[in-house]
C-alpha atoms as a PDB file:
ATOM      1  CA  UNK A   1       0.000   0.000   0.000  1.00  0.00           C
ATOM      2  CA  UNK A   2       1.677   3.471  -1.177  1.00  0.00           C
ATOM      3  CA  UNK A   3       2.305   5.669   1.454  1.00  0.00           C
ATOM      4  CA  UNK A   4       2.544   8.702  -1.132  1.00  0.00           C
ATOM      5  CA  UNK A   5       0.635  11.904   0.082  1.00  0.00           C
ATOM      6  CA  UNK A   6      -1.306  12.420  -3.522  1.00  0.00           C
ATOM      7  CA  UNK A   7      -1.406  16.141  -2.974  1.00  0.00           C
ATOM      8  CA  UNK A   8       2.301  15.972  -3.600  1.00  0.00           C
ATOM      9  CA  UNK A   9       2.049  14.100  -6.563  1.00  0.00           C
ATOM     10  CA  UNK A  10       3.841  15.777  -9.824  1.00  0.00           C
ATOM     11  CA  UNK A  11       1.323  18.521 -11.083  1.00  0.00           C
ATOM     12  CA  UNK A  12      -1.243  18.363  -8.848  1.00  0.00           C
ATOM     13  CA  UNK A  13      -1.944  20.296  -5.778  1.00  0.00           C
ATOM     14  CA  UNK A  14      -3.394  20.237  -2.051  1.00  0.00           C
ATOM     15  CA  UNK A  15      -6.923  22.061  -2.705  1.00  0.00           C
ATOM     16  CA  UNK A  16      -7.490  25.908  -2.052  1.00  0.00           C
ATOM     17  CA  UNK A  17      -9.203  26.383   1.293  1.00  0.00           C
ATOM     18  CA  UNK A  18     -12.878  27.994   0.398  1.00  0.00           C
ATOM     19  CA  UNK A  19     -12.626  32.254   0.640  1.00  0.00           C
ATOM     20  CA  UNK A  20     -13.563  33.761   3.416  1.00  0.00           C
ATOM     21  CA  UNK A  21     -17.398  35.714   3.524  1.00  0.00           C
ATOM     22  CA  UNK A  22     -16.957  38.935   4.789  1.00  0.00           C
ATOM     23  CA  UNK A  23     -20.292  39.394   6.329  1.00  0.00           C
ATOM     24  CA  UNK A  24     -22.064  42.828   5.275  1.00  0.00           C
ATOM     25  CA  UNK A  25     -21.477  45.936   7.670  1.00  0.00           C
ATOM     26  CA  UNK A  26     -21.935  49.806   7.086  1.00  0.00           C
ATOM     27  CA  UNK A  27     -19.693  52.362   8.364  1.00  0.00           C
ATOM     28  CA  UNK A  28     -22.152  54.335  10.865  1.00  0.00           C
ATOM     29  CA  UNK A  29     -22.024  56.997  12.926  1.00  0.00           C
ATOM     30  CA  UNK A  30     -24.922  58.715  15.467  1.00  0.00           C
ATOM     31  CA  UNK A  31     -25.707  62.444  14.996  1.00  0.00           C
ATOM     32  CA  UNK A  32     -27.440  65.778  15.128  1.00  0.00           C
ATOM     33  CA  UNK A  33     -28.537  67.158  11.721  1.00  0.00           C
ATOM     34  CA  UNK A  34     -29.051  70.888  11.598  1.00  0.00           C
ATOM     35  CA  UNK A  35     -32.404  72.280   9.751  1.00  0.00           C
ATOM     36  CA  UNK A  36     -31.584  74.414   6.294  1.00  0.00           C
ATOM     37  CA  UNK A  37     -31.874  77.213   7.674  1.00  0.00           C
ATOM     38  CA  UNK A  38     -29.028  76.910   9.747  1.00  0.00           C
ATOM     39  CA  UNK A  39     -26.962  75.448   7.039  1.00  0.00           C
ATOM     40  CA  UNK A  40     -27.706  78.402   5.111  1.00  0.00           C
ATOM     41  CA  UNK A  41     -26.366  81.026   7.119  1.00  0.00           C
ATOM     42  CA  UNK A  42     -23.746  79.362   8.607  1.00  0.00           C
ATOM     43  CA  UNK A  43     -23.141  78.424   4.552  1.00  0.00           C
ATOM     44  CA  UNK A  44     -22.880  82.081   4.068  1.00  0.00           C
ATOM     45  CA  UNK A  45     -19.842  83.039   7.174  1.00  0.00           C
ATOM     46  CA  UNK A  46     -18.231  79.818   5.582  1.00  0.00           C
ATOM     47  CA  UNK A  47     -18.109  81.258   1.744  1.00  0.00           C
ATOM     48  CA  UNK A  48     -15.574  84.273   3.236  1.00  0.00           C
ATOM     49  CA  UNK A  49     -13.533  81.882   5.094  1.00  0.00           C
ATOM     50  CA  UNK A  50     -12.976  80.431   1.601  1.00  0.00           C
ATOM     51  CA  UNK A  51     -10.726  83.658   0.479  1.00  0.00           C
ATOM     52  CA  UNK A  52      -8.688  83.325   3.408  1.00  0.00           C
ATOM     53  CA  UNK A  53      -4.717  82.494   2.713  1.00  0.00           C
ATOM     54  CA  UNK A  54      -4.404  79.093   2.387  1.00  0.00           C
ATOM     55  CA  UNK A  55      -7.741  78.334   2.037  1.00  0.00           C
ATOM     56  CA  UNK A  56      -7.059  76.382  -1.440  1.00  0.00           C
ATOM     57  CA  UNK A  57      -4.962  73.576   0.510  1.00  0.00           C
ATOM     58  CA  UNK A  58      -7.771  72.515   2.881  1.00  0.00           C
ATOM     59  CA  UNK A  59     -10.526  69.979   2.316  1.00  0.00           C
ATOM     60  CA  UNK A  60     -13.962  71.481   2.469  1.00  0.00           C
ATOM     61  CA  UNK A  61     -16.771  69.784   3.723  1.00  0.00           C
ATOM     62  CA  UNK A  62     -20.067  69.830   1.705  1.00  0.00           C
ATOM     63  CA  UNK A  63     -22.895  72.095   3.570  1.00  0.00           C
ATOM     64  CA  UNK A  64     -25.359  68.983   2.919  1.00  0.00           C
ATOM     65  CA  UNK A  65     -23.039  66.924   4.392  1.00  0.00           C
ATOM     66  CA  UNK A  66     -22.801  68.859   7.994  1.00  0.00           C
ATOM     67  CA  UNK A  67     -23.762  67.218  11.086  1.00  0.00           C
ATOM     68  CA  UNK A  68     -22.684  67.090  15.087  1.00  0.00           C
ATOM     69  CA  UNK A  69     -21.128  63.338  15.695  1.00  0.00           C
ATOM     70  CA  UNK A  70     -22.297  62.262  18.839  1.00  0.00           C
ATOM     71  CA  UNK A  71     -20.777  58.928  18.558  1.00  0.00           C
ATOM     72  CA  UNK A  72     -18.803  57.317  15.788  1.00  0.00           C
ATOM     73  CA  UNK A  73     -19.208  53.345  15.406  1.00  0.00           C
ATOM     74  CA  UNK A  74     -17.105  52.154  12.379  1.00  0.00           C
ATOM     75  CA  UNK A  75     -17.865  48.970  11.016  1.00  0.00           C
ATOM     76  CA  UNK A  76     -20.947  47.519  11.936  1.00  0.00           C
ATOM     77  CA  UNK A  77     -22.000  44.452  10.454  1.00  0.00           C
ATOM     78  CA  UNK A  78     -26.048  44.632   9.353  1.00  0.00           C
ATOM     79  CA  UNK A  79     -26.971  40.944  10.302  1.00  0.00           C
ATOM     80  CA  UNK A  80     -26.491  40.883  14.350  1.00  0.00           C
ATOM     81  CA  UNK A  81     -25.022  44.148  15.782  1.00  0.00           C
ATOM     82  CA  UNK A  82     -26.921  47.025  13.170  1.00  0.00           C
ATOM     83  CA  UNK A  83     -30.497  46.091  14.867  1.00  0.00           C
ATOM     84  CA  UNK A  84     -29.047  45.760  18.302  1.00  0.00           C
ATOM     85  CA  UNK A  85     -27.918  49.163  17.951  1.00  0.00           C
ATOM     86  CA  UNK A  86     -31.215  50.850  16.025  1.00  0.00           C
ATOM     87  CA  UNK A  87     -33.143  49.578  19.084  1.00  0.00           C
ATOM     88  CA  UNK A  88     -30.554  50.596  21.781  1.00  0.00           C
ATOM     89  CA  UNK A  89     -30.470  54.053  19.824  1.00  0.00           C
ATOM     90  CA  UNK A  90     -34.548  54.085  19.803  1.00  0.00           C
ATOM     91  CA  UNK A  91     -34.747  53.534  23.506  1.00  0.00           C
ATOM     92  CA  UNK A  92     -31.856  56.334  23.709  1.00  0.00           C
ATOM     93  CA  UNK A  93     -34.177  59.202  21.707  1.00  0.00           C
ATOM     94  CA  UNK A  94     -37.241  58.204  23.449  1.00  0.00           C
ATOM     95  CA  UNK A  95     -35.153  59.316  26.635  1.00  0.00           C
ATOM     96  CA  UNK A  96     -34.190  62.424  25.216  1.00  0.00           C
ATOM     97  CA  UNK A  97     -36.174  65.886  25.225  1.00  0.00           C
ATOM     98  CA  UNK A  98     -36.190  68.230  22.280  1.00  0.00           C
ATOM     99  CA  UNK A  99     -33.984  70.695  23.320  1.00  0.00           C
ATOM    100  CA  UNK A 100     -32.497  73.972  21.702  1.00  0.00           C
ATOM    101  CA  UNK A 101     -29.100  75.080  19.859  1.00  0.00           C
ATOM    102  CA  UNK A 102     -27.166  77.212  17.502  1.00  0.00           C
ATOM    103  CA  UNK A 103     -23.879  76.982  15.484  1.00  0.00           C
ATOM    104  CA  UNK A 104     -21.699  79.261  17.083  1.00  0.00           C
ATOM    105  CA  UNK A 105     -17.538  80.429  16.885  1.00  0.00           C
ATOM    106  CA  UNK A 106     -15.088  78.027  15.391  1.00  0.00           C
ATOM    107  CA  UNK A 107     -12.191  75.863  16.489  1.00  0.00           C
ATOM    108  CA  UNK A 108      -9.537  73.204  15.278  1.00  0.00           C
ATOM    109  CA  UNK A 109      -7.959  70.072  16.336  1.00  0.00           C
ATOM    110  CA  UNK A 110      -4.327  70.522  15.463  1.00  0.00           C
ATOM    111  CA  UNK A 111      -3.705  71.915  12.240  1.00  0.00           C
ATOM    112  CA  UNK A 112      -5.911  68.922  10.786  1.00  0.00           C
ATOM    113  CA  UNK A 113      -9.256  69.801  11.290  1.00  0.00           C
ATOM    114  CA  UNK A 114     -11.397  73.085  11.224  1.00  0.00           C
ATOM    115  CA  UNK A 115     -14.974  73.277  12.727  1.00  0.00           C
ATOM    116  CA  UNK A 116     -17.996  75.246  14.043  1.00  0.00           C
ATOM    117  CA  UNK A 117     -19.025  74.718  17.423  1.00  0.00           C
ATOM    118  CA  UNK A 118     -22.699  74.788  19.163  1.00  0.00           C
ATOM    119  CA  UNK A 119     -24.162  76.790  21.564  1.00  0.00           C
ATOM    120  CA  UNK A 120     -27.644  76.445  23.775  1.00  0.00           C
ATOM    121  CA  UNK A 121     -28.615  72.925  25.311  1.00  0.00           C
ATOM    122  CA  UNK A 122     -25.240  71.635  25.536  1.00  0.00           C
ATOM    123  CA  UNK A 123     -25.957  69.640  28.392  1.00  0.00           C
ATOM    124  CA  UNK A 124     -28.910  67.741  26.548  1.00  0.00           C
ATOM    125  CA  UNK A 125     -26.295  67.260  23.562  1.00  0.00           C
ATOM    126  CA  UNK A 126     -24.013  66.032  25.670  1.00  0.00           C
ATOM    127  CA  UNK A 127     -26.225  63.536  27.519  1.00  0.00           C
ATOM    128  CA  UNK A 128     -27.571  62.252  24.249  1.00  0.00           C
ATOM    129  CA  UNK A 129     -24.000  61.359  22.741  1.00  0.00           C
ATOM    130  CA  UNK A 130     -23.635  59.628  26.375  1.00  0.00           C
ATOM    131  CA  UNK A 131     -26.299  57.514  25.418  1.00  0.00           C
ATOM    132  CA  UNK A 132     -25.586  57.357  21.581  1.00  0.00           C
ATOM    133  CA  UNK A 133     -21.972  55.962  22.712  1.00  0.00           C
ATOM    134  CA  UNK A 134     -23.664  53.665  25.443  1.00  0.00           C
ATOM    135  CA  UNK A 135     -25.792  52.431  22.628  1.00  0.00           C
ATOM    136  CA  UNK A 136     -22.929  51.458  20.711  1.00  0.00           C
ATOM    137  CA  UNK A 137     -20.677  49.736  23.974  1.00  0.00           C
ATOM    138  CA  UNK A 138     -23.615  47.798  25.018  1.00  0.00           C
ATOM    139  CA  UNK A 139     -24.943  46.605  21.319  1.00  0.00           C
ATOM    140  CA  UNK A 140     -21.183  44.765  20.761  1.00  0.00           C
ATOM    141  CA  UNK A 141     -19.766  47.714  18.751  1.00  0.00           C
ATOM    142  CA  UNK A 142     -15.773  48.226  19.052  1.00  0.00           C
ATOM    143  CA  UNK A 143     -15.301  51.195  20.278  1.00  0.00           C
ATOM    144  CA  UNK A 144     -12.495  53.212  20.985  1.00  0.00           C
ATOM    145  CA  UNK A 145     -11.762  54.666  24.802  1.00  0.00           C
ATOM    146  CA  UNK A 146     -13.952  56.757  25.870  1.00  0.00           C
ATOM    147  CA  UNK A 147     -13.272  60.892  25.441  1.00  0.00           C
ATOM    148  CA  UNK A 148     -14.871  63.844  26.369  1.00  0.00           C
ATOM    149  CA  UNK A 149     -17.677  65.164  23.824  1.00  0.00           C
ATOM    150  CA  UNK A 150     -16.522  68.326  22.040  1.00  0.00           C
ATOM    151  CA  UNK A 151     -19.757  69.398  20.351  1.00  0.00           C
ATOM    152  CA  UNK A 152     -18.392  70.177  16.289  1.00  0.00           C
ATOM    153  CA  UNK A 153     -19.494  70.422  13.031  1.00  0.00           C
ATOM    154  CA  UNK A 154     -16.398  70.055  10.635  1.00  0.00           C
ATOM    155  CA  UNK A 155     -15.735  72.183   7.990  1.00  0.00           C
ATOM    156  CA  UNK A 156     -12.408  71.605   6.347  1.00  0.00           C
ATOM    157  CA  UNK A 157      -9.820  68.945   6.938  1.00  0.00           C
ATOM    158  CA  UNK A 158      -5.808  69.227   6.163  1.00  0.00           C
ATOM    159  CA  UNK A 159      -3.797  66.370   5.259  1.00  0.00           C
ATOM    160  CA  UNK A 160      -0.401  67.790   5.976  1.00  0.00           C
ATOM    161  CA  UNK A 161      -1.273  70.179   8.874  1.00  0.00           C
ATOM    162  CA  UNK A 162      -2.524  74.176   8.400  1.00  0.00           C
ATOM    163  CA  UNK A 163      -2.518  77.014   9.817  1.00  0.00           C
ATOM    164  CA  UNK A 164      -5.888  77.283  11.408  1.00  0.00           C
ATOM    165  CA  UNK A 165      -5.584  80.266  13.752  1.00  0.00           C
ATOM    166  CA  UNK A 166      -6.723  82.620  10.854  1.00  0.00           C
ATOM    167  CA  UNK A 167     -10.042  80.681  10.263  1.00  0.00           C
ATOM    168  CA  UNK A 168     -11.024  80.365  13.763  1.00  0.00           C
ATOM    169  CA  UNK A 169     -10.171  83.931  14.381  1.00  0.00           C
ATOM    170  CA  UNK A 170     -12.656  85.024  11.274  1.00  0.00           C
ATOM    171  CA  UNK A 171     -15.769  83.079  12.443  1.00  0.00           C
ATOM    172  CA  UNK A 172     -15.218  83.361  16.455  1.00  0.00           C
ATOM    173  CA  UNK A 173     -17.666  85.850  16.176  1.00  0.00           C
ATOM    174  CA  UNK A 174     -20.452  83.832  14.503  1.00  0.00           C
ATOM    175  CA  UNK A 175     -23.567  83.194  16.136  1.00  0.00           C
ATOM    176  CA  UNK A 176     -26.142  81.608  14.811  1.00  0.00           C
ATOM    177  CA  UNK A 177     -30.086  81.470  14.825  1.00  0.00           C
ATOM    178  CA  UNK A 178     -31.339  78.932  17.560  1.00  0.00           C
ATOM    179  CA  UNK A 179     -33.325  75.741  16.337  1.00  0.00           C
ATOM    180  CA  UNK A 180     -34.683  72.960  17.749  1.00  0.00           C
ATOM    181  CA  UNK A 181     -32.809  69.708  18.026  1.00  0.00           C
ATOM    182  CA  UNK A 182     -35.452  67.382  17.700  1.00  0.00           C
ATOM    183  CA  UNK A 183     -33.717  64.169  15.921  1.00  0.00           C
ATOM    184  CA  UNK A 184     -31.110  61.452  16.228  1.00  0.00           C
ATOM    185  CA  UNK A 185     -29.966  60.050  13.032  1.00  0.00           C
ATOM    186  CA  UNK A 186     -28.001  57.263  12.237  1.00  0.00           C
ATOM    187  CA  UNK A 187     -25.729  57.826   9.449  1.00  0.00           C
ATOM    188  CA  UNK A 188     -24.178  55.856   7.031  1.00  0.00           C
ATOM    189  CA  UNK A 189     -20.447  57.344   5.426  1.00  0.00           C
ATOM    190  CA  UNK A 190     -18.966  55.754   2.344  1.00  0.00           C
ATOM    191  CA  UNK A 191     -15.808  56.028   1.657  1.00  0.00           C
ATOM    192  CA  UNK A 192     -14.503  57.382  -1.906  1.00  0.00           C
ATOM    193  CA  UNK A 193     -13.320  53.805  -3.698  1.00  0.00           C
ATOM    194  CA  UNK A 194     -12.367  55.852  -7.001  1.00  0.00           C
ATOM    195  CA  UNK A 195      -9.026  57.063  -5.887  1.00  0.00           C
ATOM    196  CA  UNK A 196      -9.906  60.298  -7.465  1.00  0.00           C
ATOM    197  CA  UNK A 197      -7.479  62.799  -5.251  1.00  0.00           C
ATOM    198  CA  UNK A 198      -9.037  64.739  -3.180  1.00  0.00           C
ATOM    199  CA  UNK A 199     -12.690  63.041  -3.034  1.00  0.00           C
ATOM    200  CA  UNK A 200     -15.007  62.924  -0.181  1.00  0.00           C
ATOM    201  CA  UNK A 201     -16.941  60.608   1.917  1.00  0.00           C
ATOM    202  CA  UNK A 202     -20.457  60.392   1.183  1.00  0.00           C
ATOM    203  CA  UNK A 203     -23.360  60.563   4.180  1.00  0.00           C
ATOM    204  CA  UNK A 204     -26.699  59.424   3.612  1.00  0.00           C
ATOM    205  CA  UNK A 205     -28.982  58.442   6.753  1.00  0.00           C
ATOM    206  CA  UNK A 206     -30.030  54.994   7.396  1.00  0.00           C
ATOM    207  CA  UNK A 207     -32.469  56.290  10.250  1.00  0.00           C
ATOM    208  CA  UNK A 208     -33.594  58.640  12.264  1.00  0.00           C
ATOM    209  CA  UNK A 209     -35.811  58.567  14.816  1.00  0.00           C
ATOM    210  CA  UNK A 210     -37.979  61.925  16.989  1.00  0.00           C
ATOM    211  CA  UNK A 211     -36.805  63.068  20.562  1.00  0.00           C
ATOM    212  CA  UNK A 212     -38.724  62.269  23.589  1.00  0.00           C
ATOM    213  CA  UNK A 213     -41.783  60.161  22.089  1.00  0.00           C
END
């Protein structure tokens, strides 16, 4: 009886193991959408900032794209952990009161990032992403460690590192009109695949639900 392992015969070989299924996930993140009317004044301040030295290195974010993260998931695959977290973030708005805010004056992280900030019911922002992020912990998402909430609404990005003092300095003084914060939405970003340079993510919402009902 041969002892010969036939996979190592001449011209043949051991079989392929079958691929691996990636299961299906979406990239999501939990927010606060402001109404058009506060995109459109806030569009306006923004459009001057634009002139500004330097301005033609940095990434500009689309005004339809604009939105306070309250709590930024990653990857979540659709099939076990997506309606885990839907109903955790349900139970989370239900919780949560209407409450009041504004865009208002600027700041940066580094030189890599340039954004408006928020004024009003801070506090009630602040407890939602709370839950938002609790949402995510307890539903099996990944998160990273957790970090205190800076409410901001990015406006520009830089690669290599700006110069941001300028803009922040131009629209300190901006204040918007108040509106009432009376959604959480559940985003969904996709990521530019084209490799066209300097393409942006696109946002589209997956869900949204009303505050306190």
């Amino acid at each position: 009886m041969s002892s010969r392992d036939p996979g190592r015969e001449r011209g043949r070989h051991p079989a392929a193991p079958p691929p691996v299924r990636r299961r299906p996930s979406q990239r999501l993140f939990a927010a606060v959408l402001p109404p058009p009317s506060a995109v459109a004044e806030l569009r306006t301040a923004v459009a001057s900032l634009r002139t500004l030295p330097g301005a033609q290195d940095l990434r500009w974010t689309r005004p339809e794209d604009w939105h306070f993260t309250l709590a930024f998931y990653g990857d979540v695959p659709d099939e076990d952990v997506r309606p885990e977290l839907e109903a955790r973030l349900g139970r989370a708005a239900h919780r949560t009161e209407p409450f009041r805010l504004r865009v208002h004056g600027a700041g940066h992280f580094g030189g890599r990032a340039l954004w408006a900030g928020a004024a009003g019911g801070l506090d009630a922002l602040r407890l939602l992403a709370e839950r938002a992020d609790a949402a995510g912990r307890r539903s099996g998402v990944p998160l990273e460690e957790h970090r205190r909430f800076t409410p901001h609404l990015t406006l520009a990005r830089s690669r290599a590192g700006a110069e941001l003092r300028p803009f922040t300095e131009a629209l300190a003084g901006f204040e918007g009109q108040g509106w009432e914060a009376g959604e959480l939405s559940l985003v969904r970003s996709e990521l530019p695949h084209s490799g066209v340079p300097g393409e942006r993510p696109r946002y589209a919402v997956v869900r949204a639900w009303a505050l306190g009902r």
